[in-house]
N, C-alpha and C. Protein backbone atom coordinates (compact mmCIF):
# COMPACT_ATOMS: atom_id res chain seq x y z
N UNK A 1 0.85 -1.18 0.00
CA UNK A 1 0.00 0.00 0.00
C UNK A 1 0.89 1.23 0.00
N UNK A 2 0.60 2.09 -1.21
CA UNK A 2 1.39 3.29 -0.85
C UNK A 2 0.97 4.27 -0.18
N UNK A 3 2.02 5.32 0.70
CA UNK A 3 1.07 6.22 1.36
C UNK A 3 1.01 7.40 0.60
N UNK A 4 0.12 7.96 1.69
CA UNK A 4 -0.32 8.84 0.53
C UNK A 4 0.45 10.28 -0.10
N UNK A 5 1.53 10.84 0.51
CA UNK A 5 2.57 11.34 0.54
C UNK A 5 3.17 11.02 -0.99
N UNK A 6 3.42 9.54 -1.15
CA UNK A 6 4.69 8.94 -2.14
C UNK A 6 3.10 8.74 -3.32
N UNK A 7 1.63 8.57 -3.31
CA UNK A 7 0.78 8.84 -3.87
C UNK A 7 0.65 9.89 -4.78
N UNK A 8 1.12 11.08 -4.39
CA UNK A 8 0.67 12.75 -4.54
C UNK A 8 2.37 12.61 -5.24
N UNK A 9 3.37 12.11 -4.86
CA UNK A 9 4.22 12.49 -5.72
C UNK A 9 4.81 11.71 -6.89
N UNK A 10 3.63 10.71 -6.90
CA UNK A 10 3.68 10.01 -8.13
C UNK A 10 2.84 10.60 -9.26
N UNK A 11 1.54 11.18 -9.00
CA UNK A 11 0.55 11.49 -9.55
C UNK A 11 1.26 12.83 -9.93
N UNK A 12 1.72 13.64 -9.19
CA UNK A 12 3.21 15.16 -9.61
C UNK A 12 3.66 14.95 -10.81
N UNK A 13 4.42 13.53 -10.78
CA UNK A 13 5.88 13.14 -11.41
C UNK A 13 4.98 12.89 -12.83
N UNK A 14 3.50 12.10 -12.49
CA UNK A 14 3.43 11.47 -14.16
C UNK A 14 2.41 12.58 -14.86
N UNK A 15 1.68 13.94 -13.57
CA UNK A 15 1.22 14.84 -14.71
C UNK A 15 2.40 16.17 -15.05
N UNK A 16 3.97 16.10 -14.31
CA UNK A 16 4.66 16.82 -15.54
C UNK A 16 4.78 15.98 -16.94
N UNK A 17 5.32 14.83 -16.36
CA UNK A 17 6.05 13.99 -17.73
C UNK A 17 4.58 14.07 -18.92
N UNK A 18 3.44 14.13 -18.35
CA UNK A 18 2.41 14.21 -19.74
C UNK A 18 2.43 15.81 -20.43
N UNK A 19 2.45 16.94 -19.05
CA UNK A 19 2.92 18.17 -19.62
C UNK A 19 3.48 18.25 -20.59
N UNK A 20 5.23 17.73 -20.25
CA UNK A 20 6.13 17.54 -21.40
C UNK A 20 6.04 17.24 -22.34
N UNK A 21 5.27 15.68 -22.17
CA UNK A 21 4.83 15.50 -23.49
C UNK A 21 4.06 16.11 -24.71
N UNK A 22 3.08 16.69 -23.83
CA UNK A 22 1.73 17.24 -24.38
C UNK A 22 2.19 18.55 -25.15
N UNK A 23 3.43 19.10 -24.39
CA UNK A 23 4.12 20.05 -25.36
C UNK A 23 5.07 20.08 -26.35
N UNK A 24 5.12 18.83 -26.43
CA UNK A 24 6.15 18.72 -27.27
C UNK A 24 7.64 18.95 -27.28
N UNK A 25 7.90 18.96 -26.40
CA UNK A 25 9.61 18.83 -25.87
C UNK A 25 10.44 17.77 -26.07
N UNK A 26 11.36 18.17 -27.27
CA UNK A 26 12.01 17.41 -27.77
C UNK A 26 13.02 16.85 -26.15
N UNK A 27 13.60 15.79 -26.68
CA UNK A 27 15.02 15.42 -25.38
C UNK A 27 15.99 15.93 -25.62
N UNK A 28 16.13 16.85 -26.34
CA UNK A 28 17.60 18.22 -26.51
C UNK A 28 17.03 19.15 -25.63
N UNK A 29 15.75 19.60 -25.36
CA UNK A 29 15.11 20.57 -24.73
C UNK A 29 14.87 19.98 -23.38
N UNK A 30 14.64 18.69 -23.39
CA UNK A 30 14.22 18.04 -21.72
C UNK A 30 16.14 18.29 -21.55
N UNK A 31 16.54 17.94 -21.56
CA UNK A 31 18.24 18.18 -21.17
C UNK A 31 18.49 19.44 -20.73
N UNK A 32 18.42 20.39 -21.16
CA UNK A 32 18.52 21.73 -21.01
C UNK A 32 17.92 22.22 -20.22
N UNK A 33 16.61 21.59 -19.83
CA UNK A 33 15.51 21.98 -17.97
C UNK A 33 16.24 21.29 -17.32
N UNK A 34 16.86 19.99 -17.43
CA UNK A 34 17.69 19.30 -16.40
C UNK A 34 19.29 19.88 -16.15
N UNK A 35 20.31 20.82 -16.80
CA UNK A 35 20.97 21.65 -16.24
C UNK A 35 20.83 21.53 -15.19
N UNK A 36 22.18 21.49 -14.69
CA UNK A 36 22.97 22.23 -13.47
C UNK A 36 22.47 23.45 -13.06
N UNK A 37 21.97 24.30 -11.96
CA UNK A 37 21.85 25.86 -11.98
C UNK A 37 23.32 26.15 -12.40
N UNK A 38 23.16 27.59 -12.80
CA UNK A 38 24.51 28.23 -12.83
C UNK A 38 25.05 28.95 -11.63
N UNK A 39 26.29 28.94 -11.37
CA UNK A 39 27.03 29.44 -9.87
C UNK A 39 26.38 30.37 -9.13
N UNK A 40 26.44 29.72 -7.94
CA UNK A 40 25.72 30.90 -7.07
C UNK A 40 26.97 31.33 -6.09
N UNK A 41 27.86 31.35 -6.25
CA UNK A 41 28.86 31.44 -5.05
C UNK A 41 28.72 33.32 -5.01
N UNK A 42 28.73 33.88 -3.63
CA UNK A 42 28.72 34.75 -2.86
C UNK A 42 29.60 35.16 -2.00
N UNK A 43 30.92 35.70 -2.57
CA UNK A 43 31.54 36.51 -1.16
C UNK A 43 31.35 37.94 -0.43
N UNK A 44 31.47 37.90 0.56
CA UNK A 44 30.91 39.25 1.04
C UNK A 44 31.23 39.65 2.43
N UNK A 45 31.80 40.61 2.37
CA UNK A 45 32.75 41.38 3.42
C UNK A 45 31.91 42.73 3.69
N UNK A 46 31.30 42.58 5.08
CA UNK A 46 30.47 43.34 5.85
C UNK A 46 31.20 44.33 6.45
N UNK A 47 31.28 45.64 6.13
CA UNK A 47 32.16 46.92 6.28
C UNK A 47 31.80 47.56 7.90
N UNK A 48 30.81 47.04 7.93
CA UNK A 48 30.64 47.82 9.78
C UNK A 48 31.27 46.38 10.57
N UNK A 49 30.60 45.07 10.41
CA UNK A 49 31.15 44.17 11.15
C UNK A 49 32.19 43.60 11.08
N UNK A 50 32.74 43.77 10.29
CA UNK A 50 34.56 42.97 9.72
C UNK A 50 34.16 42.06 9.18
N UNK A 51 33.14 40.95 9.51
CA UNK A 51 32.87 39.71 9.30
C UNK A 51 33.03 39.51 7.86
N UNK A 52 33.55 38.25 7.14
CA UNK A 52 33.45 37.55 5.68
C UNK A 52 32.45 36.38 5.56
N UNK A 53 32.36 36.30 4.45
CA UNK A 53 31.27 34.46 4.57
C UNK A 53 31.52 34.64 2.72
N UNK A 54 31.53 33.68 2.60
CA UNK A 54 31.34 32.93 1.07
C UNK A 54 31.01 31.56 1.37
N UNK A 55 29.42 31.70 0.03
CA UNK A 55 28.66 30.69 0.45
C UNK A 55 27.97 30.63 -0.56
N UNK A 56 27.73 29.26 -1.34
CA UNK A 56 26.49 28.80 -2.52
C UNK A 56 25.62 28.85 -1.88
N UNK A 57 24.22 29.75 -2.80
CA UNK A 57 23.01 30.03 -2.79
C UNK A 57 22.64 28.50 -2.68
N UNK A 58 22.93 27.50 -3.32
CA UNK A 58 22.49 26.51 -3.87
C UNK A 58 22.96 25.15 -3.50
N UNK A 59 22.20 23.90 -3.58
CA UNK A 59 23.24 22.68 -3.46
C UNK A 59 23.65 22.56 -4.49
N UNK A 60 24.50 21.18 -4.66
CA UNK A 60 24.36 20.60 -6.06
C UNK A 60 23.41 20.21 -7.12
N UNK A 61 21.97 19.78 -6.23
CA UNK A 61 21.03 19.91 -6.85
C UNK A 61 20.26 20.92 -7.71
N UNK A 62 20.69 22.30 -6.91
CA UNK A 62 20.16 23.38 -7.63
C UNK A 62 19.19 23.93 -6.49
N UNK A 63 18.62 23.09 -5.32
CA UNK A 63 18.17 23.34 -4.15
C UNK A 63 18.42 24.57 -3.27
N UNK A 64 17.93 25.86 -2.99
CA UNK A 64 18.28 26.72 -2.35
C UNK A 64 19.28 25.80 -0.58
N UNK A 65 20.46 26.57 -0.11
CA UNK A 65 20.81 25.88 0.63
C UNK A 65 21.04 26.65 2.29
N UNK A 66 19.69 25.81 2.80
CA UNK A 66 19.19 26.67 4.06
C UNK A 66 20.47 26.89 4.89
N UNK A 67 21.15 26.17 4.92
CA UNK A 67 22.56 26.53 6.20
C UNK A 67 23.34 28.19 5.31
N UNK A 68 23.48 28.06 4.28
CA UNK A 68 23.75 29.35 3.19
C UNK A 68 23.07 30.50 3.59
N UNK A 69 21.57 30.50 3.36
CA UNK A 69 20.43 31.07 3.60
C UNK A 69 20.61 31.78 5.01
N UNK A 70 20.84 31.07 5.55
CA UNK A 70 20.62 31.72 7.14
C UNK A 70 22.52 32.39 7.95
N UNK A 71 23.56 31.81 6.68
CA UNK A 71 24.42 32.61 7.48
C UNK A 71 24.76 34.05 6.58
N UNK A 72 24.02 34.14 5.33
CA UNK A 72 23.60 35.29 4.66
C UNK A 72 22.76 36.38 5.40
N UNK A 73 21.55 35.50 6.22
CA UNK A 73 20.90 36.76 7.06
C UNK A 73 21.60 37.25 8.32
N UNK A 74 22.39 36.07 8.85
CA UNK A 74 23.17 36.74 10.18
C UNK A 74 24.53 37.57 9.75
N UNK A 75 25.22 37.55 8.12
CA UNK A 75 26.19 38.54 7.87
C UNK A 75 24.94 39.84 7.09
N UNK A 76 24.31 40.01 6.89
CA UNK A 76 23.41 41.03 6.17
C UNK A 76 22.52 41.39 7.45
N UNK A 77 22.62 41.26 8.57
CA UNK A 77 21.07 41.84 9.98
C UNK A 77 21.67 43.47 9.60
N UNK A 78 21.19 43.81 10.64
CA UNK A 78 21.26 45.30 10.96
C UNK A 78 22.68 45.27 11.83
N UNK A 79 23.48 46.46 11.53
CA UNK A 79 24.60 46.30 12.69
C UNK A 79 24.34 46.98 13.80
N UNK A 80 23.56 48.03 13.27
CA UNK A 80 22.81 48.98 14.77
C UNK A 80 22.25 48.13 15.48
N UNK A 81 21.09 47.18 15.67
CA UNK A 81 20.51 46.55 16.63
C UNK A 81 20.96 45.33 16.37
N UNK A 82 21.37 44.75 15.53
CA UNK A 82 22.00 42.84 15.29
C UNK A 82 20.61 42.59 15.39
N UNK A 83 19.95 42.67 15.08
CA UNK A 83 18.39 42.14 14.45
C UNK A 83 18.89 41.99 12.57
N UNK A 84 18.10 40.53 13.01
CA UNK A 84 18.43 39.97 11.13
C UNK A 84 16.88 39.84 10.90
N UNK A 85 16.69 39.61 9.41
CA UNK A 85 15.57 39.17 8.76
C UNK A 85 15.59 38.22 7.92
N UNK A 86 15.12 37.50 7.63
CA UNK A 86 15.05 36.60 5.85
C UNK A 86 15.01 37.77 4.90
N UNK A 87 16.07 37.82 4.57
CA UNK A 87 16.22 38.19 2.96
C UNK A 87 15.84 37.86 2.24
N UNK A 88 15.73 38.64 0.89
CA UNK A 88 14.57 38.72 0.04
C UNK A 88 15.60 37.76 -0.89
N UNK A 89 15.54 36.29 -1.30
CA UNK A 89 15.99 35.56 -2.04
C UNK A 89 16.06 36.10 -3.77
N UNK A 90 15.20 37.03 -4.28
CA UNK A 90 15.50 37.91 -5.38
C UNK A 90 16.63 38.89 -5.37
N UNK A 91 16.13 39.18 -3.82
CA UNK A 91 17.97 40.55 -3.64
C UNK A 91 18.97 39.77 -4.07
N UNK A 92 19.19 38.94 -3.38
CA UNK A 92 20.32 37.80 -3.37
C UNK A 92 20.79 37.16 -4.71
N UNK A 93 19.97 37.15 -5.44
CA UNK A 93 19.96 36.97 -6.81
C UNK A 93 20.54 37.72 -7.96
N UNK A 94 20.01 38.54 -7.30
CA UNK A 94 20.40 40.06 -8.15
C UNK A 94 21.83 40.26 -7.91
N UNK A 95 22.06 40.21 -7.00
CA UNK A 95 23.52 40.48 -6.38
C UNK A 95 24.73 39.97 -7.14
N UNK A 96 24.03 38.05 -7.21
CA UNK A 96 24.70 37.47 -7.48
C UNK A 96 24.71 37.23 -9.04
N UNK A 97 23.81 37.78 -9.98
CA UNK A 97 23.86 38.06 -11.35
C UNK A 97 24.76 39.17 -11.85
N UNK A 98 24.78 40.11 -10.86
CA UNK A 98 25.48 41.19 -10.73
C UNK A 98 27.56 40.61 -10.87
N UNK A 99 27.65 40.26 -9.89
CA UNK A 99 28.76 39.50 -9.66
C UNK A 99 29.02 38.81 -11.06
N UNK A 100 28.50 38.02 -11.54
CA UNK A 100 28.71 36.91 -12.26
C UNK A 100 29.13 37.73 -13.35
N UNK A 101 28.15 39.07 -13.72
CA UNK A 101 27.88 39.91 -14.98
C UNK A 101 29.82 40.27 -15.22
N UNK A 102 29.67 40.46 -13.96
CA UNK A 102 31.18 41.40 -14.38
C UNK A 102 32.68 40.74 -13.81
N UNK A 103 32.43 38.94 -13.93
CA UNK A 103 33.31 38.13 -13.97
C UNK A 103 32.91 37.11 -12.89
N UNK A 104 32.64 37.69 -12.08
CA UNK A 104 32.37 36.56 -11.20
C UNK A 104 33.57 36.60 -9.92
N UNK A 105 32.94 35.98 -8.88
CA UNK A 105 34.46 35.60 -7.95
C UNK A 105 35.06 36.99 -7.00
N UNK A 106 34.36 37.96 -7.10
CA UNK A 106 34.51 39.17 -6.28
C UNK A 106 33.97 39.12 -4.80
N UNK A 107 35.21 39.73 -3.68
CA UNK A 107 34.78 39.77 -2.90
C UNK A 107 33.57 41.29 -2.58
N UNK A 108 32.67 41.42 -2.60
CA UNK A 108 31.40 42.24 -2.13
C UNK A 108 31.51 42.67 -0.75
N UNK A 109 31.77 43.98 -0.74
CA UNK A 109 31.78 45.20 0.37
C UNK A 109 30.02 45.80 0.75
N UNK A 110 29.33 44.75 1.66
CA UNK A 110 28.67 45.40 2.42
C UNK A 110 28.33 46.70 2.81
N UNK A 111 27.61 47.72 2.61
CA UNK A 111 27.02 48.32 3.37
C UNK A 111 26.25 48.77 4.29
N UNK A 112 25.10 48.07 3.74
CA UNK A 112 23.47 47.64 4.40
C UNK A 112 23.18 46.78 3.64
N UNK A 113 22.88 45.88 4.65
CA UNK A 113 21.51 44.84 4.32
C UNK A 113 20.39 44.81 4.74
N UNK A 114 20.03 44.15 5.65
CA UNK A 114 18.27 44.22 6.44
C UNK A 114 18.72 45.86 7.46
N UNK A 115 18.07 47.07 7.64
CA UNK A 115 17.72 48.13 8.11
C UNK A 115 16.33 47.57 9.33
N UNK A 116 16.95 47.74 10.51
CA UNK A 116 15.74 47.58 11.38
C UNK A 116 15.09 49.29 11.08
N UNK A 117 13.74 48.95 11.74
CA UNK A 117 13.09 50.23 11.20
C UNK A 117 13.66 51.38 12.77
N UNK A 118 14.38 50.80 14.07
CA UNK A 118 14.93 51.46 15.22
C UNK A 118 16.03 52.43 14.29
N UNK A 119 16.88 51.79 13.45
CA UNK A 119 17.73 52.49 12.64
C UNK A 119 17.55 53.08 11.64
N UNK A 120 16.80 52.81 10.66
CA UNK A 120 16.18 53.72 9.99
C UNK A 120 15.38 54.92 10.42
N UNK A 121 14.81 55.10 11.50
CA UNK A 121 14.11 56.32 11.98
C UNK A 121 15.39 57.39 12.12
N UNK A 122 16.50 56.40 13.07
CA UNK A 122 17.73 57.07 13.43
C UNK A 122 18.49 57.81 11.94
N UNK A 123 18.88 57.14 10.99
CA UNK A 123 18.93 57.48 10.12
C UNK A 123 18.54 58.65 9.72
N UNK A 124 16.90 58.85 9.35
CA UNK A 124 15.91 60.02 9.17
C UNK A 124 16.27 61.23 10.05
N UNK A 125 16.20 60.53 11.04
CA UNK A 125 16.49 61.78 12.11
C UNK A 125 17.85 62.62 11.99
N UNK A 126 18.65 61.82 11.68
CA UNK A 126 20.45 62.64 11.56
C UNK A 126 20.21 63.28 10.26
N UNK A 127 19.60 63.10 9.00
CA UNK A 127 19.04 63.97 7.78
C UNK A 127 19.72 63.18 6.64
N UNK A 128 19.84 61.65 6.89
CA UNK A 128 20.28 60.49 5.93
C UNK A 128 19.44 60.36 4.81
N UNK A 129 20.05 60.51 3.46
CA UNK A 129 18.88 60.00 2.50
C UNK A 129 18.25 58.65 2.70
N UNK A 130 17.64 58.55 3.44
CA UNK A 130 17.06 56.90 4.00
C UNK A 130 15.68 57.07 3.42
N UNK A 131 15.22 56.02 2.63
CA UNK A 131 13.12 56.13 2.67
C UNK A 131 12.78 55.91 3.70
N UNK A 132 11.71 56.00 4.22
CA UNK A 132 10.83 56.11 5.38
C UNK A 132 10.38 54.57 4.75
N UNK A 133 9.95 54.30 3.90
CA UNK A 133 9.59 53.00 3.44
C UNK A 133 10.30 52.17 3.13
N UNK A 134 11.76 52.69 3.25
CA UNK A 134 12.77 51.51 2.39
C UNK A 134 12.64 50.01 2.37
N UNK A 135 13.02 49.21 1.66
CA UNK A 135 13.19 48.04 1.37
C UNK A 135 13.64 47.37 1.85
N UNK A 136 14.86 47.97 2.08
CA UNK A 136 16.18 47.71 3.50
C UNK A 136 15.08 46.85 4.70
N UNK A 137 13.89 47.58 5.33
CA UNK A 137 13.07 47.17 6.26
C UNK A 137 13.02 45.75 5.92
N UNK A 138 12.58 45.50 4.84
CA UNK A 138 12.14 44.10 4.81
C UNK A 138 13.00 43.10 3.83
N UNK A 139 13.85 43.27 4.31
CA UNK A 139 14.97 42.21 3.77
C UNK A 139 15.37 42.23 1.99
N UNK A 140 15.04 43.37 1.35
CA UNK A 140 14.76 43.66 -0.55
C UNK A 140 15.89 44.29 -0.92
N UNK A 141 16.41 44.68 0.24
CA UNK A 141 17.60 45.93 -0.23
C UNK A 141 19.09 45.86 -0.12
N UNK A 142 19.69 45.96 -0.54
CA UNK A 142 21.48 45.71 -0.16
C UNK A 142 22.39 47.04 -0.63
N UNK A 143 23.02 47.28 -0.20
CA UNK A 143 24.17 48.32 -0.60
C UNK A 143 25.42 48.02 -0.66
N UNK A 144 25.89 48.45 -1.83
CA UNK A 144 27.24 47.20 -2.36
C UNK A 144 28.62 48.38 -2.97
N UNK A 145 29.48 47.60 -2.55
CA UNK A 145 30.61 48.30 -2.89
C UNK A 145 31.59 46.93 -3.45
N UNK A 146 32.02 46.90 -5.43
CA UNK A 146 33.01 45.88 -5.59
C UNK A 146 34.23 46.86 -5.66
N UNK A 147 35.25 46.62 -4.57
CA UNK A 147 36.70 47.39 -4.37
C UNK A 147 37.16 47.51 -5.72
N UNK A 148 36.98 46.41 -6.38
CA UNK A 148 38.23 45.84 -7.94
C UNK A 148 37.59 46.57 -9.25
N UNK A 149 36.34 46.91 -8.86
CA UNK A 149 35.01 47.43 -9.99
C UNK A 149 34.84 48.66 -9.80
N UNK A 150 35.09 49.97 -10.90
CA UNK A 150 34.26 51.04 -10.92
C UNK A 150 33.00 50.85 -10.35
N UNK A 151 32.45 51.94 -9.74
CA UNK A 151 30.72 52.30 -9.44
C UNK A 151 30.31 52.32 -10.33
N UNK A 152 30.42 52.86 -11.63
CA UNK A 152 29.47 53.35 -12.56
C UNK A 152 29.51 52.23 -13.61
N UNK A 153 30.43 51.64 -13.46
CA UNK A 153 30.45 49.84 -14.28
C UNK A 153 29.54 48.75 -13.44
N UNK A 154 29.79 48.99 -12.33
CA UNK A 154 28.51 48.25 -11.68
C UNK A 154 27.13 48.57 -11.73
N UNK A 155 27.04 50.09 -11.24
CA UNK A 155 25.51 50.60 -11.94
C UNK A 155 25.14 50.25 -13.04
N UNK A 156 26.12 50.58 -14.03
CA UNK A 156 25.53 49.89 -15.35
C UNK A 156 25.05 48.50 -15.75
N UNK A 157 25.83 48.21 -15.15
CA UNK A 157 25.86 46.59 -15.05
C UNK A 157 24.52 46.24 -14.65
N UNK A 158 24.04 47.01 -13.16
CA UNK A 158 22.81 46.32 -12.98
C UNK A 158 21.64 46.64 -13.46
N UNK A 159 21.65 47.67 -13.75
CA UNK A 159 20.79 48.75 -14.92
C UNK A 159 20.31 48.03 -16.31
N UNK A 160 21.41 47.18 -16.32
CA UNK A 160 21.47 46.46 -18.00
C UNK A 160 20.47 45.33 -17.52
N UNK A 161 20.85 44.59 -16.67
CA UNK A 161 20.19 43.30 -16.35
C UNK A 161 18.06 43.53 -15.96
N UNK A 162 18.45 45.04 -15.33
CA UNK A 162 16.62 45.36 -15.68
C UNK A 162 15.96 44.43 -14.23
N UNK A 163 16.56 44.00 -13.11
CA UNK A 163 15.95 43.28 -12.31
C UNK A 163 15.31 43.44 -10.99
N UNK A 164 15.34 44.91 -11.01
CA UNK A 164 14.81 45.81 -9.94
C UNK A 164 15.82 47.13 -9.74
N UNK A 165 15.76 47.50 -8.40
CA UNK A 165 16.22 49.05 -8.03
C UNK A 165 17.27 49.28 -8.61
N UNK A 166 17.92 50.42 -8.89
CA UNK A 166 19.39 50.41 -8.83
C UNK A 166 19.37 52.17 -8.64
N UNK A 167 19.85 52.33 -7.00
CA UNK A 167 20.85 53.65 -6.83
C UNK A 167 21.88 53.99 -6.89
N UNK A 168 22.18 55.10 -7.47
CA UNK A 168 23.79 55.32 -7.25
C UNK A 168 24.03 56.31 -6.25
N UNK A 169 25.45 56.29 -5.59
CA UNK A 169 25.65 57.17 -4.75
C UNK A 169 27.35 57.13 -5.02
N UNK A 170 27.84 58.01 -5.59
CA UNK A 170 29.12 57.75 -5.85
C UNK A 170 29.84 58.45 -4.51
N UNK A 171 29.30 59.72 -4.11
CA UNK A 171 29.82 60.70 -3.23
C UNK A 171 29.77 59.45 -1.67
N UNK A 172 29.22 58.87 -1.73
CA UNK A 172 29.20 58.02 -0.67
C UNK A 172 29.99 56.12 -0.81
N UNK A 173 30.08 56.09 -2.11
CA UNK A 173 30.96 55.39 -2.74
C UNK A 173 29.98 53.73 -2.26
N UNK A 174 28.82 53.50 -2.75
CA UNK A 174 28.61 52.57 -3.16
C UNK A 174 27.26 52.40 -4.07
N UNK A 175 26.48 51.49 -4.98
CA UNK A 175 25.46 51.22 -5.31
C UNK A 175 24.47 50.32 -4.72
N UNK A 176 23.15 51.08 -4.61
CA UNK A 176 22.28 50.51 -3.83
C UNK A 176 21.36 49.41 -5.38
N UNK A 177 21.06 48.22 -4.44
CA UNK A 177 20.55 47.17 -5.46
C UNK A 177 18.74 47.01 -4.58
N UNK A 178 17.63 46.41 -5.26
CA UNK A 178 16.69 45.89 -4.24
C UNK A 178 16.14 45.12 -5.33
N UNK A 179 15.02 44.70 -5.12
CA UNK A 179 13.87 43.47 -5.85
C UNK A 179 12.81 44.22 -5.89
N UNK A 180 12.83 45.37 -5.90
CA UNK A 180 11.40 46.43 -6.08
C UNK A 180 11.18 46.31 -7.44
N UNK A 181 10.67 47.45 -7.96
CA UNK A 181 9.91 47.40 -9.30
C UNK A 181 11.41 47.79 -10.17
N UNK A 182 11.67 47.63 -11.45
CA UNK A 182 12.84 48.30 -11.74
C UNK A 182 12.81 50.05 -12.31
N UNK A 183 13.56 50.66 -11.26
CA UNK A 183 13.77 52.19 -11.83
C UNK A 183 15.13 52.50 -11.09
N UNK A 184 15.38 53.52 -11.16
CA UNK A 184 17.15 54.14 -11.18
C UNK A 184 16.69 55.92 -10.42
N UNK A 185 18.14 55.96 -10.02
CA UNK A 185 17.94 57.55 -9.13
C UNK A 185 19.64 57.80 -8.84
């Protein structure tokens, strides 16, 4: 008797494979959904905390990889209060398309990552260009500095890719990235 668990993921398994079929997907094309993801490796050097971490987004499978996941949110929390959040797995993405765009294998200078909203008010209050709504709040936002990379080759860079925010701030010497809608400032 099967249960019903290994039931539901049989009945999964045989209405993609009719999908496939039903669309007509040659096996040059089924090969090409079965790919490897492409590299997710992440280094990143947190400028208020000293701290480093380099870490695949991913297993080998292609599986997001929760031990990854979670030492990404404890190097990206807030440094003002050390309150972390789940990050927005699109930021993270972005980041790391970013990276890849312009070779790959760079260590990534931190600025901000998750913004508790205790620090962001603080922020506001000292007369910081901070949103009152930022993104930063909820884990969407990152602020990035590549040492080895012009600013304005990175802006471009992410500008090109079209995958949400992109600020520049040269006078402050880094580019802000998020998973919002895509526009530029």
């Amino acid at each position: 008797m099967f249960k019903k668990s290994s039931s539901r993921r049989t009945f999964l398994k045989a209405t993609l494979a009719g999908a496939l079929t039903w669309y007509g997907l040659t096996t040059t094309a089924r090969a090409s959904v079965q790919q490897a993801p492409p590299a997710t490796n992440l280094s990143l050097y947190n400028t208020h905390t000293g701290e480093r971490l380099s870490v695949n987004l991913r297993d080998p499978d292609g599986a997001y990889d929760p031990t990854a996941l979670e030492a990404l949110n404890r190097l990206l929390r807030c440094h003002y209060t050390d309150e972390q959040t789940v990050m927005d797995i699109c930021t993270l993405e972005y980041l790391n398309l970013v990276d890849k765009q312009l070779g790959g294998g760079h260590e990534i200078h931190v600025i901000s990552g998750y913004r508790s909203p205790k620090y962001n008010e603080l922020l506001i209050r000292k007369g910081h260009r901070v949103a009152r709504h930022s993104l930063h709040l909820t884990g969407r936002a990152i602020d990035i500095a590549f040492p080895t990379v012009g600013l304005e080759e990175v802006r471009r860079t992410a500008l090109d890719l079209r995958r949400g925010g992109v600020g520049f701030y040269p006078g402050d010497g880094f580019i802000h990235l998020d998973s919002g809608g895509v526009r530029t400032w």
